[in-house]
C-alpha atoms as a PDB file:
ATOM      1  CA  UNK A   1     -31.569  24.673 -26.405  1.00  0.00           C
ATOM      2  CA  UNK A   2     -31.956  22.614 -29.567  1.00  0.00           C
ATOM      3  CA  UNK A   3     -29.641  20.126 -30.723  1.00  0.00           C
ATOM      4  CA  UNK A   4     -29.407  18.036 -33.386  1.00  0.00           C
ATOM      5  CA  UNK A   5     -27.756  14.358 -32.441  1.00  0.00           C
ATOM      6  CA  UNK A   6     -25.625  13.402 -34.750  1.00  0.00           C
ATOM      7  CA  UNK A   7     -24.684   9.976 -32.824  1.00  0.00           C
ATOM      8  CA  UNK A   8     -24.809   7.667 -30.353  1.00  0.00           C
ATOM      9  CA  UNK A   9     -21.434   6.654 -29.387  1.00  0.00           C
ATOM     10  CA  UNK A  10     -22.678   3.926 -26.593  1.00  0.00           C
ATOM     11  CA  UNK A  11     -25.162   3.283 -23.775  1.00  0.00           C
ATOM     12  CA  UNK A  12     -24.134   3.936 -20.147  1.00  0.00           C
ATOM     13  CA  UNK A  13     -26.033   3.281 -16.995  1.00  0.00           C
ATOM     14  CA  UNK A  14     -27.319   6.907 -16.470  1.00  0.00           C
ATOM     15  CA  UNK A  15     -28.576   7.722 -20.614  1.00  0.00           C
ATOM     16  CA  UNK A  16     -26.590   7.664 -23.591  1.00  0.00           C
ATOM     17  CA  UNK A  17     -22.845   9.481 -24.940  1.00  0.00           C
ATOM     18  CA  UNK A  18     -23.726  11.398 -27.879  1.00  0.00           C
ATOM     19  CA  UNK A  19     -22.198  13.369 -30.470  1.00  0.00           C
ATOM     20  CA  UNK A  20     -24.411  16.695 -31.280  1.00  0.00           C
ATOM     21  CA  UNK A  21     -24.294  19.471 -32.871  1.00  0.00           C
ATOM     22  CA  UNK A  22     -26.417  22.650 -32.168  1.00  0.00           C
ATOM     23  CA  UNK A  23     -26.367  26.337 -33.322  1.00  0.00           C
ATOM     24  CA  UNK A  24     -23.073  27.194 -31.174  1.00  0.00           C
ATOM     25  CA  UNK A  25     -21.172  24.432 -32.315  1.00  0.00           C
ATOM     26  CA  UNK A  26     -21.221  20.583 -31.908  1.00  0.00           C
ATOM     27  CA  UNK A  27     -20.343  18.683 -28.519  1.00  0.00           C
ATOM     28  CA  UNK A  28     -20.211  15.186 -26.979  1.00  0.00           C
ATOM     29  CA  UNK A  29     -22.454  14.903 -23.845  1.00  0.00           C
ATOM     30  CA  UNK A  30     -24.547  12.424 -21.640  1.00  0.00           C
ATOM     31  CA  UNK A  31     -28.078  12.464 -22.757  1.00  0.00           C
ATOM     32  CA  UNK A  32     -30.243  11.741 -20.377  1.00  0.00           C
ATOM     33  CA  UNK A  33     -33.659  10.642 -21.550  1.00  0.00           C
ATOM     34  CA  UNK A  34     -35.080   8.036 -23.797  1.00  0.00           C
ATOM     35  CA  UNK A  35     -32.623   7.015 -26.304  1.00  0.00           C
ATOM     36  CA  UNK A  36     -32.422   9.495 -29.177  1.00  0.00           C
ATOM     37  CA  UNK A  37     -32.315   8.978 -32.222  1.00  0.00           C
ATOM     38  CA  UNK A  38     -29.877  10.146 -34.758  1.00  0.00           C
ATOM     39  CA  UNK A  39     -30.269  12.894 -37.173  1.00  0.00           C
ATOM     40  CA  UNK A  40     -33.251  14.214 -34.892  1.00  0.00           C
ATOM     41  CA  UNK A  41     -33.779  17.165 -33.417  1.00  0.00           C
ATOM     42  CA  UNK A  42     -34.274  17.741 -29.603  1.00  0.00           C
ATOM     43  CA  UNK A  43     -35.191  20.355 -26.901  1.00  0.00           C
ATOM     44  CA  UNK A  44     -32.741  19.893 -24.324  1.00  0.00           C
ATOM     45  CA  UNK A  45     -31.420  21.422 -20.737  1.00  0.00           C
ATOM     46  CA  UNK A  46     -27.329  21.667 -20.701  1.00  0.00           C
ATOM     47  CA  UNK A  47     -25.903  20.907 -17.466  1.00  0.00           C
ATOM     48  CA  UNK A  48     -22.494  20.609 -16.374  1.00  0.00           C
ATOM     49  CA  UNK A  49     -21.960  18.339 -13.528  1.00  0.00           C
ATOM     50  CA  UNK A  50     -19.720  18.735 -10.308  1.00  0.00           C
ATOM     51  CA  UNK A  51     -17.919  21.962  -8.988  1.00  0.00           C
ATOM     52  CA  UNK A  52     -16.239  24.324 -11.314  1.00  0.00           C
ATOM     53  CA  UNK A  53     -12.943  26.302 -10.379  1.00  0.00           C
ATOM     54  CA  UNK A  54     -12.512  29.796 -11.310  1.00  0.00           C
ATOM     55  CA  UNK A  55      -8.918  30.225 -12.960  1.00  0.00           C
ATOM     56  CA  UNK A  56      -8.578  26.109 -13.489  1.00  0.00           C
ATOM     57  CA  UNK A  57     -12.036  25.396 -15.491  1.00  0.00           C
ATOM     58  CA  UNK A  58     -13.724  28.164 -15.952  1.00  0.00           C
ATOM     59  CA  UNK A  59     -11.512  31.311 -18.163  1.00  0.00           C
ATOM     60  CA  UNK A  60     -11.855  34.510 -18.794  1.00  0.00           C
ATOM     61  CA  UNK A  61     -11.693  35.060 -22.632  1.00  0.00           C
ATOM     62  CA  UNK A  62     -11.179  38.251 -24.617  1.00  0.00           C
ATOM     63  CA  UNK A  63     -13.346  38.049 -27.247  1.00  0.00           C
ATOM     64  CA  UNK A  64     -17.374  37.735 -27.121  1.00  0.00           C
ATOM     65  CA  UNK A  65     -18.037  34.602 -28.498  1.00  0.00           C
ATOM     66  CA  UNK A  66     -21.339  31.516 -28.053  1.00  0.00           C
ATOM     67  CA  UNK A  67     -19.276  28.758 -28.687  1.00  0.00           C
ATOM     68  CA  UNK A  68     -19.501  24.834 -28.087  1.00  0.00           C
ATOM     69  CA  UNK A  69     -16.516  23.050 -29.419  1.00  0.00           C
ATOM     70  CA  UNK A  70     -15.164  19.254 -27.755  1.00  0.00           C
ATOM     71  CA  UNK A  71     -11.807  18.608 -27.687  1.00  0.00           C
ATOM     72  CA  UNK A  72     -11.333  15.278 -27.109  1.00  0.00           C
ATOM     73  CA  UNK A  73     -12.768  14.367 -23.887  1.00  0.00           C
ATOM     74  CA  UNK A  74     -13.513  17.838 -22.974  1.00  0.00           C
ATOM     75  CA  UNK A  75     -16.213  20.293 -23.744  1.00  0.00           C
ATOM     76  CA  UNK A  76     -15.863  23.898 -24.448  1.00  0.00           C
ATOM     77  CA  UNK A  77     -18.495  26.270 -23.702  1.00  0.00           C
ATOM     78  CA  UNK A  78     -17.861  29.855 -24.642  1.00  0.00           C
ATOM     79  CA  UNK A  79     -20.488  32.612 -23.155  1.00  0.00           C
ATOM     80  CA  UNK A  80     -21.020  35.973 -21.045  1.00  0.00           C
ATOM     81  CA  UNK A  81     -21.026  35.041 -16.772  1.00  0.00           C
ATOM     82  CA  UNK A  82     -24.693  36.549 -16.410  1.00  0.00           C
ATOM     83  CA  UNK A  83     -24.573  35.785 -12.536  1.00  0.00           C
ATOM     84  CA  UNK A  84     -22.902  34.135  -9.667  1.00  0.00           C
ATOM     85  CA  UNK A  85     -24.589  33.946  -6.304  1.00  0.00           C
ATOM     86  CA  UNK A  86     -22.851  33.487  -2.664  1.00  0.00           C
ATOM     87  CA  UNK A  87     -23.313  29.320  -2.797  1.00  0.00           C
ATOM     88  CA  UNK A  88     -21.066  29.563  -6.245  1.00  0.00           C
ATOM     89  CA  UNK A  89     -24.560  28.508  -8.324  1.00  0.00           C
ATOM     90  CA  UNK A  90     -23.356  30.662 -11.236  1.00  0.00           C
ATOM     91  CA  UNK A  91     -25.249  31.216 -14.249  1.00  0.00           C
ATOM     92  CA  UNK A  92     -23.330  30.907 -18.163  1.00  0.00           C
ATOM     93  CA  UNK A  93     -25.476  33.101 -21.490  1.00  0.00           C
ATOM     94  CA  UNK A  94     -24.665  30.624 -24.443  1.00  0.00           C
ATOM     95  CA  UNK A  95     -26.941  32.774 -26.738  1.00  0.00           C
ATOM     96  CA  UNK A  96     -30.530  33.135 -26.169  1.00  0.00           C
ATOM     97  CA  UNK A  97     -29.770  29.625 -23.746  1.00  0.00           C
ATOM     98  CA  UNK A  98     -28.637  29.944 -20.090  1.00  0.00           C
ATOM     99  CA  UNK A  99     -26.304  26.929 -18.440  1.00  0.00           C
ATOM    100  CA  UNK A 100     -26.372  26.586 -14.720  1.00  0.00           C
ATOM    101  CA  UNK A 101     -23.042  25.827 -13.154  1.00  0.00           C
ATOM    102  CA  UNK A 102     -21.415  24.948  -9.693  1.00  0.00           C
ATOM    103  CA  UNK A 103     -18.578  27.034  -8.770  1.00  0.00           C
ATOM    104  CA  UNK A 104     -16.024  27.758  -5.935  1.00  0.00           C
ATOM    105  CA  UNK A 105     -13.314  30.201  -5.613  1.00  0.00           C
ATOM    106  CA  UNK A 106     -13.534  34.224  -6.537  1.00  0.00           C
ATOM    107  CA  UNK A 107     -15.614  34.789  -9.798  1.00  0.00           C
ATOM    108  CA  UNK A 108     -14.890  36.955 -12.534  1.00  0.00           C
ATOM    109  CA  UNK A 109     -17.093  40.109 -12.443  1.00  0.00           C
ATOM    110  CA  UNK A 110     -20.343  39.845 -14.265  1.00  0.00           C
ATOM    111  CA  UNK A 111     -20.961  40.379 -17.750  1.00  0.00           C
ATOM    112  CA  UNK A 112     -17.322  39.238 -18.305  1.00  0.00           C
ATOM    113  CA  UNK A 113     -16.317  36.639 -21.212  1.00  0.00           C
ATOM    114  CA  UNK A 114     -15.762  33.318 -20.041  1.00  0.00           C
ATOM    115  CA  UNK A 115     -14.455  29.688 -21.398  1.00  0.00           C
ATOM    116  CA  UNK A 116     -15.790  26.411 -19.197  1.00  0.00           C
ATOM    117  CA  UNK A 117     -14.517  23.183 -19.647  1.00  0.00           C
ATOM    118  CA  UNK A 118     -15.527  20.049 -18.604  1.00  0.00           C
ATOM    119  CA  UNK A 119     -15.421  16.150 -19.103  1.00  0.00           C
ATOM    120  CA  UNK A 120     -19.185  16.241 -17.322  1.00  0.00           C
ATOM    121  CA  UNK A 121     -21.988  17.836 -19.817  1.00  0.00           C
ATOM    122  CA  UNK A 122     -24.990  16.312 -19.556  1.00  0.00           C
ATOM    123  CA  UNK A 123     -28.098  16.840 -21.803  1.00  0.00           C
ATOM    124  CA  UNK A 124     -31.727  16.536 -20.297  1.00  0.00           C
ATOM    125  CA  UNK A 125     -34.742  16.167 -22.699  1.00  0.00           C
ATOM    126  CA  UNK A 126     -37.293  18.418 -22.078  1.00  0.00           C
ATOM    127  CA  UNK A 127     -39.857  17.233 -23.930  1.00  0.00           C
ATOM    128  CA  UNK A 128     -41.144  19.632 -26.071  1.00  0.00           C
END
């Protein structure tokens, strides 16, 4: 996905907490990498770290909507649940952009809406 950082809000041991903004919305997140700089864009993978809970942090939403949005300390992403395998590695469509996530509990059937939250986004340059 690309993403436009819009700041750097400190360094922490594993990259850098940023403030972006990219064609769903704008987000805080780890970015992992060499430190960005601001007003640039950047190819990165999303990834949302630890194990999700159906129900508690991930939602099923009416409406179809590719959404990022923080609140706070939280992120928002809004997308269509384009798989989930037996392990829980489930798969969120953000757009033309996929976000692998960790899940446990009983999974909302494919193709349905969904909301995930989480303190935990991280951003990986790619590179390109």
């Amino acid at each position: 996905m690309k993403v436009c950082i819009i700041t750097i809000d400190k360094e922490v041991d594993e990259g850098f907490i940023v403030r972006f903004d990219s064609p769903y919305g704008e987000g805080i997140a780890t970015y992992i990498g060499n430190r960005p700089i601001p007003n640039k864009e950047y190819f990165v993978e999303i990834d949302i770290q630890g194990i999700l809970k159906w129900v508690e942090d991930i939602v099923k939403i009416e409406s179809n909507l590719n959404k990022i949005e923080a609140m706070g300390e939280l992120v928002s992403l809004y997308g269509t649940l384009e798989s989930v395998d037996e392990d829980g590695y489930t798969v969120l469509r953000l757009g033309h952009s996929i976000v692998p996530i960790e899940t446990e509990g009983l999974p909302y059937q494919i193709g349905s809406n969904i909301k995930i939250q989480s303190p935990n986004v991280k951003l990986y340059d790619i590179g390109i």
